[in-house]
Protein backbone atom coordinates (compact mmCIF):
# COMPACT_ATOMS: atom_id res chain seq x y z
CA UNK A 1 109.34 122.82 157.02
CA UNK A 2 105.80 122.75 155.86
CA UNK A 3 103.80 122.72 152.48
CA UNK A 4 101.05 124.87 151.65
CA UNK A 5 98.58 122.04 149.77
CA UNK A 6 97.23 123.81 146.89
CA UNK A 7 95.00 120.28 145.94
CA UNK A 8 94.00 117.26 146.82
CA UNK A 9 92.24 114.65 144.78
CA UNK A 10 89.96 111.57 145.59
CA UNK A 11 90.49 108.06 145.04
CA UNK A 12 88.94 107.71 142.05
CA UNK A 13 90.65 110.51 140.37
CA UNK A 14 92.04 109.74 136.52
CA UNK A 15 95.89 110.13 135.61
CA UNK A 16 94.71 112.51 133.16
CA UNK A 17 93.30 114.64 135.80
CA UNK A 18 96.24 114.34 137.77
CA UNK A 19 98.78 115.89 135.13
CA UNK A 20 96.66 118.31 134.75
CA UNK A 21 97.30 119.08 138.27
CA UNK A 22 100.84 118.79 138.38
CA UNK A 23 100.83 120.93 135.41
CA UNK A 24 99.52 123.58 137.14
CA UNK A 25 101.92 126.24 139.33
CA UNK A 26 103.95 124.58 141.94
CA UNK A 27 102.28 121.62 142.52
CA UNK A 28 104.24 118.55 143.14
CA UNK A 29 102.32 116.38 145.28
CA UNK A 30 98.91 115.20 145.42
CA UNK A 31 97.09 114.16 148.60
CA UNK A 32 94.40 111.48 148.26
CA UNK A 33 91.23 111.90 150.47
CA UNK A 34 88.58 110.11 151.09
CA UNK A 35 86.26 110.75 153.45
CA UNK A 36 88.00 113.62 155.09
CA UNK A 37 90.58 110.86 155.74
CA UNK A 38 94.19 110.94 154.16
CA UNK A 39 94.84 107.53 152.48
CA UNK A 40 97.75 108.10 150.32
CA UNK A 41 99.80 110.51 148.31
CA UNK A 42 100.72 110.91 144.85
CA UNK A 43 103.81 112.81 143.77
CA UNK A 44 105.24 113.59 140.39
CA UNK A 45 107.61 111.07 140.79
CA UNK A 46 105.67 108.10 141.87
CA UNK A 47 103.28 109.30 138.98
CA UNK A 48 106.01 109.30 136.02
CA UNK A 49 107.36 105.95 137.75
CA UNK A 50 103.65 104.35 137.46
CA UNK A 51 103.42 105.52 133.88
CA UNK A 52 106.72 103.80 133.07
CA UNK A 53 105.66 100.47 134.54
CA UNK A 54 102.77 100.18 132.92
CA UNK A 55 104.53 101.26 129.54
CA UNK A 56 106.97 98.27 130.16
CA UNK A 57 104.19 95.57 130.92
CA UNK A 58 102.99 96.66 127.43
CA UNK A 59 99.74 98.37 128.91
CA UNK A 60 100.45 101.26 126.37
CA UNK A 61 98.82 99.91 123.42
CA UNK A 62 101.78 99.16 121.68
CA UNK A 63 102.88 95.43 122.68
């Protein structure tokens, strides 16, 4: 099986910019590039999993 990748981001790319990427049509995971090199991956999951830890820790503003 393989994926058509529609985008890829850098590693300095905001989570803001990232949902807007996953918001977009059929996009579900994000490869990080620097360099031409691959150095990581962000999916929809991992992203909604980040946002949840960092909620808990009290990173949210509301603590």
């Amino acid at each position: 099986m393989t994926t058509d990748i529609k985008e890829i981001v850098s590693p300095d790319v905001t989570l803001a910019e990232v949902a807007a990427k996953f918001n977009g049509e059929d996009v579900y995971t994000l490869p990080v590039v620097d360099r031409g090199e691959l150095i990581g991956v962000i999916t929809r999951t991992s992203m909604i999993r980040g946002i949840a830890e960092w909620e808990h820790q009290g990173a949210g503003g509301d603590a």
